[in-house]
C-alpha atoms as a PDB file:
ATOM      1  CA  UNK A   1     115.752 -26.218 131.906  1.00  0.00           C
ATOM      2  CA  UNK A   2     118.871 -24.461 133.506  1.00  0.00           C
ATOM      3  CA  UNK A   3     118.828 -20.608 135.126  1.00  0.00           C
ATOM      4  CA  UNK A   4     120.332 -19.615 131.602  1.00  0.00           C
ATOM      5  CA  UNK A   5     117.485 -20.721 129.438  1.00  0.00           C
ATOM      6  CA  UNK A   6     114.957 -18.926 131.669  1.00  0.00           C
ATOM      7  CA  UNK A   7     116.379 -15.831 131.728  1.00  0.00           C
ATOM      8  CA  UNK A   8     117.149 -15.821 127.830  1.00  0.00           C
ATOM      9  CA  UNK A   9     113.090 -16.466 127.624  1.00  0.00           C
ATOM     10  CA  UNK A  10     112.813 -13.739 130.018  1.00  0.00           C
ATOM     11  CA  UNK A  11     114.724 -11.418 128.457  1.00  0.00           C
ATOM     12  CA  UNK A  12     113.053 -12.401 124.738  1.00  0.00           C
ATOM     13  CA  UNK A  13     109.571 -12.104 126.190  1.00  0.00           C
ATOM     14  CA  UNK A  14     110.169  -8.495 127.994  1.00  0.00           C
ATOM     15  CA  UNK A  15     111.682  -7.666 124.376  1.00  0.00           C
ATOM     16  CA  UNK A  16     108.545  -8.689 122.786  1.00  0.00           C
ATOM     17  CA  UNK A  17     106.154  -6.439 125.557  1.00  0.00           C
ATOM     18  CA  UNK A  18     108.939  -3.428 124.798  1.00  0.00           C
ATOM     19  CA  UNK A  19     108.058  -3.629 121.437  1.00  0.00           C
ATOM     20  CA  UNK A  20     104.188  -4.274 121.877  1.00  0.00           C
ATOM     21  CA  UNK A  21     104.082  -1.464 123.829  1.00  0.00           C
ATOM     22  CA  UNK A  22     105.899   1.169 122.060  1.00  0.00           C
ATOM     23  CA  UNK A  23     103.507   0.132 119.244  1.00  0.00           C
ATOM     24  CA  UNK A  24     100.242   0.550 121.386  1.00  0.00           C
ATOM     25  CA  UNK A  25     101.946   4.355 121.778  1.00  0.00           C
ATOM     26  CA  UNK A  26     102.390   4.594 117.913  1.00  0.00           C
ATOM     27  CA  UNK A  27      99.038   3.316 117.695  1.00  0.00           C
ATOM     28  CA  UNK A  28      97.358   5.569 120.016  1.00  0.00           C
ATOM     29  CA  UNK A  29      99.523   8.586 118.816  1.00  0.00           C
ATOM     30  CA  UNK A  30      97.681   8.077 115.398  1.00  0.00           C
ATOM     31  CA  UNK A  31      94.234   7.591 116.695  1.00  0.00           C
ATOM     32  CA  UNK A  32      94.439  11.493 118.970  1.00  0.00           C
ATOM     33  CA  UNK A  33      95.970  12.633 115.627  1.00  0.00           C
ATOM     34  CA  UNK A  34      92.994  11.836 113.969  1.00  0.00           C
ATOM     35  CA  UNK A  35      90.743  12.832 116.161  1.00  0.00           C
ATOM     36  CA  UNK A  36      92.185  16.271 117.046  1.00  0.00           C
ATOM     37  CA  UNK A  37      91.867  16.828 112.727  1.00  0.00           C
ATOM     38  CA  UNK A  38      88.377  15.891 112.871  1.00  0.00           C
ATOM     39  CA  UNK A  39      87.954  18.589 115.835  1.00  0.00           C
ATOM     40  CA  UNK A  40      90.159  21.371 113.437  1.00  0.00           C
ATOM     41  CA  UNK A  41      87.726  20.594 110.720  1.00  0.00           C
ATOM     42  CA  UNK A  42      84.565  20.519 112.235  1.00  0.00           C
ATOM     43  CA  UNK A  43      85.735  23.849 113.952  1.00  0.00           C
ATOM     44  CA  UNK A  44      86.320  25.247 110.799  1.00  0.00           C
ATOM     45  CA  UNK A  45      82.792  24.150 109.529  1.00  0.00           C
ATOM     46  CA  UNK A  46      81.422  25.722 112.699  1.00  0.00           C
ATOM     47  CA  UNK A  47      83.498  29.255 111.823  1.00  0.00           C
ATOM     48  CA  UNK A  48      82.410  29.274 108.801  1.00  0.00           C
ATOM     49  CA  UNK A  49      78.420  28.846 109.648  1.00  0.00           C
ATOM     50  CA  UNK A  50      79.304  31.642 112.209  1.00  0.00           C
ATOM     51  CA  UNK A  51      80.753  33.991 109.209  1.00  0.00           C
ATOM     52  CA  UNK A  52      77.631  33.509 107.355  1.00  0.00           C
ATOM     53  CA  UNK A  53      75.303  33.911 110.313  1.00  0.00           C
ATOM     54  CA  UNK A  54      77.006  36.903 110.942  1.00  0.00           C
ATOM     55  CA  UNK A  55      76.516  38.315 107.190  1.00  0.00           C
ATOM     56  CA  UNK A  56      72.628  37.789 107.131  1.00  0.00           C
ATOM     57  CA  UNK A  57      72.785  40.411 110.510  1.00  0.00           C
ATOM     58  CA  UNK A  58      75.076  42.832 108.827  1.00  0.00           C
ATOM     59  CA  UNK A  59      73.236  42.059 105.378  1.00  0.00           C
ATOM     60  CA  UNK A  60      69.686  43.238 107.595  1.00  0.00           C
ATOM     61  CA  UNK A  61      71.153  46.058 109.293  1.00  0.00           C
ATOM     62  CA  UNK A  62      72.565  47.423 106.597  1.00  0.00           C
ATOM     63  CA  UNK A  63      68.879  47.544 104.204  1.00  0.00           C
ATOM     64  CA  UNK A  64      67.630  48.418 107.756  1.00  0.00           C
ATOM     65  CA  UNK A  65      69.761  51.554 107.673  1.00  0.00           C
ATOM     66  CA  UNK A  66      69.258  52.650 103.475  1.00  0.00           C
ATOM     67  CA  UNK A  67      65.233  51.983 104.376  1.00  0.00           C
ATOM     68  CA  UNK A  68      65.886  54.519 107.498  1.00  0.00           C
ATOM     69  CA  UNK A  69      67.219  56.912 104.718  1.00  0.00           C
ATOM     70  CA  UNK A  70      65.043  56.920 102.681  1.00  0.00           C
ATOM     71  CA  UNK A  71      66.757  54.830  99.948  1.00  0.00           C
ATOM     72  CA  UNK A  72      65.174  52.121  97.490  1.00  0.00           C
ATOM     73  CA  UNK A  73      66.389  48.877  98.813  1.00  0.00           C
ATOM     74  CA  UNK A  74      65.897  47.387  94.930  1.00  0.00           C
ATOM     75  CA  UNK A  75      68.412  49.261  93.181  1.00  0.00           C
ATOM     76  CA  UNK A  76      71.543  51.667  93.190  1.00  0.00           C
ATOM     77  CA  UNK A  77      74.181  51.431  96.411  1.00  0.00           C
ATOM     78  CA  UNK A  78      72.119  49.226  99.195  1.00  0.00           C
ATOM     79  CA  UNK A  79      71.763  46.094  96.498  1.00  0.00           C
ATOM     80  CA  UNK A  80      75.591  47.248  95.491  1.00  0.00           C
ATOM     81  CA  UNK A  81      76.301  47.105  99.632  1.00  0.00           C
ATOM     82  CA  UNK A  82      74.543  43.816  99.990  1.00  0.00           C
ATOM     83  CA  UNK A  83      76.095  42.316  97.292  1.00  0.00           C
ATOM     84  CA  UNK A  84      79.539  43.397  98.818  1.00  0.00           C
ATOM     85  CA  UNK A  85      78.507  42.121 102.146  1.00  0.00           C
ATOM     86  CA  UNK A  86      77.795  38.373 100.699  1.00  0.00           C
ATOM     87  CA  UNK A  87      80.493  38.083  98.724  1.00  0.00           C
ATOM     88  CA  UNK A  88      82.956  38.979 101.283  1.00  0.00           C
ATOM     89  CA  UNK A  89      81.344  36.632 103.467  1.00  0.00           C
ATOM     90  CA  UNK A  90      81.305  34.180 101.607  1.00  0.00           C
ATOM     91  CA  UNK A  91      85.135  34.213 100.905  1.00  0.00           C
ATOM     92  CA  UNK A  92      85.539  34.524 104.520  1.00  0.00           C
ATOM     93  CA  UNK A  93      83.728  31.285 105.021  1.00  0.00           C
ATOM     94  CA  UNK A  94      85.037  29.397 102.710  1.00  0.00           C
ATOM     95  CA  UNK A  95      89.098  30.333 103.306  1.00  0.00           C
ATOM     96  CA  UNK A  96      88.100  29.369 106.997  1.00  0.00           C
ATOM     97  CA  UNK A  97      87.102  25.819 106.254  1.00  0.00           C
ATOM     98  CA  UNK A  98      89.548  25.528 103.365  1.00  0.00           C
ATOM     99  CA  UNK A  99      91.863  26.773 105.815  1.00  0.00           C
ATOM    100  CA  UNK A 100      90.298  23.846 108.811  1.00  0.00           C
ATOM    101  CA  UNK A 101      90.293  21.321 106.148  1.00  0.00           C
ATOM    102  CA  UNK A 102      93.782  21.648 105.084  1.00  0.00           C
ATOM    103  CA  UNK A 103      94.951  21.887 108.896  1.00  0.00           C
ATOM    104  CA  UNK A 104      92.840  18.702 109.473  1.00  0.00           C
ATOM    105  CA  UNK A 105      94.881  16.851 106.625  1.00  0.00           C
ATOM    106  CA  UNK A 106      98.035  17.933 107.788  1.00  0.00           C
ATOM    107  CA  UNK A 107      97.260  16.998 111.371  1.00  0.00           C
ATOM    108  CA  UNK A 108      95.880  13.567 110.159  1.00  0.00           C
ATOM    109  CA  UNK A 109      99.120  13.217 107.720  1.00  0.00           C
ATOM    110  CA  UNK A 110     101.480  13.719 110.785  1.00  0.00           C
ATOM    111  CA  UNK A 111      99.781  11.418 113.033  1.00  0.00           C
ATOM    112  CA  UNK A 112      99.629   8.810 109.869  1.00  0.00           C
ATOM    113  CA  UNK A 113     103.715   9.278 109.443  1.00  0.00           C
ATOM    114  CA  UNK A 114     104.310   8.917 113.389  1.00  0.00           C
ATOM    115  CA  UNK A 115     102.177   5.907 113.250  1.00  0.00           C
ATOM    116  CA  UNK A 116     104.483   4.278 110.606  1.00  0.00           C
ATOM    117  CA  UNK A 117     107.806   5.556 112.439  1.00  0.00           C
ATOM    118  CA  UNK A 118     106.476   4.180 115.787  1.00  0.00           C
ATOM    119  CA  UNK A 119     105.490   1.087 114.460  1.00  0.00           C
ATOM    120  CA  UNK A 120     108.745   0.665 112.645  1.00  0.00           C
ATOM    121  CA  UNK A 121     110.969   1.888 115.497  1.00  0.00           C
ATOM    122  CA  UNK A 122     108.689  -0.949 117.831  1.00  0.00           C
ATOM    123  CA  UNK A 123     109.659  -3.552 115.462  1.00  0.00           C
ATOM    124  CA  UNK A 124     113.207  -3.047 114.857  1.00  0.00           C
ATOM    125  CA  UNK A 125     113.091  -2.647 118.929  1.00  0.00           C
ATOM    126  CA  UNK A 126     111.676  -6.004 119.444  1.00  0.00           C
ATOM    127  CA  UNK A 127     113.967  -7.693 116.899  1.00  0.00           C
ATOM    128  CA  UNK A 128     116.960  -6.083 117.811  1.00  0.00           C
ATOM    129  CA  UNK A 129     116.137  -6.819 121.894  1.00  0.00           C
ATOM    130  CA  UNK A 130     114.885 -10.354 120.899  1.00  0.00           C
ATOM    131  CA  UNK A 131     118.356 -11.075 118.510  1.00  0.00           C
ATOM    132  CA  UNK A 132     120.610  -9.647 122.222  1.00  0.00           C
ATOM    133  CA  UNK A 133     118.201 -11.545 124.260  1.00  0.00           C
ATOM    134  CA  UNK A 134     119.157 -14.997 121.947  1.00  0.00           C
ATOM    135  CA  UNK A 135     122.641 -14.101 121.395  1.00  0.00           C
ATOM    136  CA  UNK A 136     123.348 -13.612 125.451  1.00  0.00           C
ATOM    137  CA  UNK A 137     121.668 -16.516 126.120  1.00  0.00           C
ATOM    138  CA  UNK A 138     123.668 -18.728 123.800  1.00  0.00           C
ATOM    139  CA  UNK A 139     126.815 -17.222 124.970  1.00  0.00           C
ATOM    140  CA  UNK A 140     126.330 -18.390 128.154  1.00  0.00           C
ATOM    141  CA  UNK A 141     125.046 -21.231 127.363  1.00  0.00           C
ATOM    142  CA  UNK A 142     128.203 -22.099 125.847  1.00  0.00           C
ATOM    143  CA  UNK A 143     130.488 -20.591 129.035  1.00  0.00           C
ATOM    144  CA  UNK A 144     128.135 -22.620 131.206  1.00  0.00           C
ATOM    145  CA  UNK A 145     128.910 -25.747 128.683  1.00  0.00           C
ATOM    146  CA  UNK A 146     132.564 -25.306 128.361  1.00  0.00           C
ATOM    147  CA  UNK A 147     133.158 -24.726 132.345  1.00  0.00           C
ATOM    148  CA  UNK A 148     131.145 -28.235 132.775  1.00  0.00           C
END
Protein backbone atom coordinates (compact mmCIF):
# COMPACT_ATOMS: atom_id res chain seq x y z
CA UNK A 1 0.00 0.00 0.00
CA UNK A 2 1.85 3.31 -1.00
CA UNK A 3 2.14 6.68 1.47
CA UNK A 4 -0.90 7.96 -0.72
CA UNK A 5 -3.37 5.28 0.12
CA UNK A 6 -2.65 5.65 3.86
CA UNK A 7 -3.11 9.01 4.17
CA UNK A 8 -6.41 9.04 1.96
CA UNK A 9 -7.62 6.30 4.78
CA UNK A 10 -6.35 8.68 7.23
CA UNK A 11 -7.89 11.49 6.14
CA UNK A 12 -11.46 9.39 5.47
CA UNK A 13 -11.28 7.91 8.95
CA UNK A 14 -10.56 11.44 10.87
CA UNK A 15 -13.63 12.58 8.56
CA UNK A 16 -15.70 9.88 9.91
CA UNK A 17 -14.59 10.76 13.97
CA UNK A 18 -15.35 14.70 12.84
CA UNK A 19 -18.60 13.71 12.05
CA UNK A 20 -19.16 11.14 14.99
CA UNK A 21 -18.28 13.63 17.16
CA UNK A 22 -20.13 16.63 16.20
CA UNK A 23 -23.08 14.20 16.45
CA UNK A 24 -22.24 13.01 20.10
CA UNK A 25 -22.53 17.15 20.65
CA UNK A 26 -25.96 17.20 18.81
CA UNK A 27 -26.78 14.30 20.78
CA UNK A 28 -25.86 15.52 24.09
CA UNK A 29 -27.21 19.09 23.27
CA UNK A 30 -30.70 17.32 23.08
CA UNK A 31 -30.41 15.20 26.11
CA UNK A 32 -29.47 18.80 28.67
CA UNK A 33 -32.38 20.24 26.60
CA UNK A 34 -34.53 17.81 27.89
CA UNK A 35 -33.52 17.65 31.03
CA UNK A 36 -33.33 21.40 31.83
CA UNK A 37 -37.50 21.26 30.55
CA UNK A 38 -38.13 18.61 32.93
CA UNK A 39 -36.39 20.94 35.72
CA UNK A 40 -38.74 24.21 34.26
CA UNK A 41 -41.70 21.98 34.70
CA UNK A 42 -41.25 20.37 37.78
CA UNK A 43 -40.35 23.96 39.09
CA UNK A 44 -43.45 25.13 37.97
CA UNK A 45 -45.32 22.18 39.72
CA UNK A 46 -43.34 23.08 42.83
CA UNK A 47 -44.58 27.07 42.44
CA UNK A 48 -47.64 26.19 42.06
CA UNK A 49 -47.94 23.77 45.36
CA UNK A 50 -46.20 26.85 47.00
CA UNK A 51 -49.19 29.29 45.69
CA UNK A 52 -51.66 27.02 47.16
CA UNK A 53 -49.80 26.40 50.40
CA UNK A 54 -49.63 29.89 50.68
CA UNK A 55 -53.60 30.43 50.17
CA UNK A 56 -54.66 27.89 52.97
CA UNK A 57 -52.34 30.51 55.43
CA UNK A 58 -53.91 33.60 54.04
CA UNK A 59 -57.35 31.62 53.71
CA UNK A 60 -56.76 30.92 57.96
CA UNK A 61 -55.63 34.24 58.80
CA UNK A 62 -58.06 35.87 57.19
CA UNK A 63 -61.37 33.75 59.16
CA UNK A 64 -58.79 34.16 62.01
CA UNK A 65 -59.18 37.93 61.73
CA UNK A 66 -63.46 38.15 60.89
CA UNK A 67 -63.65 35.52 64.13
CA UNK A 68 -61.39 38.31 66.07
CA UNK A 69 -64.23 40.75 64.96
CA UNK A 70 -66.73 39.38 65.84
CA UNK A 71 -68.06 38.27 62.40
CA UNK A 72 -69.94 34.91 61.40
CA UNK A 73 -67.40 32.98 59.51
CA UNK A 74 -70.61 31.07 57.61
CA UNK A 75 -72.01 33.82 55.76
CA UNK A 76 -71.79 37.52 54.40
CA UNK A 77 -68.01 39.06 53.54
CA UNK A 78 -65.44 36.39 55.31
CA UNK A 79 -67.04 33.30 53.05
CA UNK A 80 -67.16 36.23 50.14
CA UNK A 81 -63.15 36.91 51.23
CA UNK A 82 -62.36 33.25 51.26
CA UNK A 83 -63.89 32.55 48.24
CA UNK A 84 -61.80 35.46 46.65
CA UNK A 85 -58.71 34.17 48.25
CA UNK A 86 -59.10 30.51 46.50
CA UNK A 87 -60.00 31.52 43.43
CA UNK A 88 -57.21 33.85 42.95
CA UNK A 89 -55.01 31.24 44.06
CA UNK A 90 -55.97 28.98 42.20
CA UNK A 91 -55.46 30.99 38.91
CA UNK A 92 -52.16 31.84 40.22
CA UNK A 93 -51.28 28.20 40.38
CA UNK A 94 -52.41 27.09 37.53
CA UNK A 95 -50.93 30.12 35.00
CA UNK A 96 -47.60 29.15 36.87
CA UNK A 97 -47.50 25.56 35.73
CA UNK A 98 -49.29 26.34 32.48
CA UNK A 99 -46.76 28.88 32.24
CA UNK A 100 -43.63 25.89 33.37
CA UNK A 101 -45.28 23.50 31.12
CA UNK A 102 -45.30 25.55 28.08
CA UNK A 103 -41.57 26.76 28.84
CA UNK A 104 -40.72 23.02 29.29
CA UNK A 105 -42.13 22.28 25.66
CA UNK A 106 -40.46 25.00 24.15
CA UNK A 107 -37.16 24.16 25.82
CA UNK A 108 -37.64 20.42 24.84
CA UNK A 109 -38.77 21.63 21.12
CA UNK A 110 -35.44 23.62 20.75
CA UNK A 111 -33.22 21.01 21.97
CA UNK A 112 -35.34 18.43 19.59
CA UNK A 113 -34.65 20.97 16.41
CA UNK A 114 -30.79 21.39 17.41
CA UNK A 115 -30.64 17.71 17.65
CA UNK A 116 -31.85 17.32 14.00
CA UNK A 117 -29.59 20.36 12.72
CA UNK A 118 -26.54 18.83 14.53
CA UNK A 119 -27.10 15.58 13.34
CA UNK A 120 -27.64 16.79 9.84
CA UNK A 121 -24.76 19.30 9.82
CA UNK A 122 -22.48 15.93 11.29
CA UNK A 123 -23.55 14.04 8.35
CA UNK A 124 -23.18 16.31 5.54
CA UNK A 125 -19.65 16.99 7.50
CA UNK A 126 -18.60 13.47 7.29
CA UNK A 127 -19.71 13.03 3.66
CA UNK A 128 -18.47 16.08 2.42
CA UNK A 129 -14.80 15.43 4.42
CA UNK A 130 -15.01 11.70 3.38
CA UNK A 131 -15.91 12.72 -0.67
CA UNK A 132 -12.31 15.51 -0.26
CA UNK A 133 -10.61 12.83 1.61
CA UNK A 134 -11.38 10.22 -1.68
CA UNK A 135 -11.10 12.79 -4.24
CA UNK A 136 -7.37 13.99 -2.90
CA UNK A 137 -6.39 10.72 -2.62
CA UNK A 138 -7.22 9.71 -6.17
CA UNK A 139 -5.68 12.78 -7.48
CA UNK A 140 -2.59 11.86 -6.31
CA UNK A 141 -2.83 8.71 -6.93
CA UNK A 142 -3.00 9.53 -10.44
CA UNK A 143 0.12 12.34 -10.23
CA UNK A 144 1.99 9.60 -8.41
CA UNK A 145 0.88 7.14 -11.49
CA UNK A 146 1.55 9.45 -14.30
CA UNK A 147 5.16 10.65 -12.86
CA UNK A 148 6.01 6.68 -12.69
Amino acid sequence: MSWVAVAAAVAVAGAGYGAYSQKQQADYANDQAQADANAQAGQARLEAERIREQKKKTQSAARAQAAANGLNLEVGSPVTINDEIEQTAEQDAWITKLTGVSNASRTSTIGKNQQKIGTANAYATGIQGVASAASSGYSSYTKNKINK
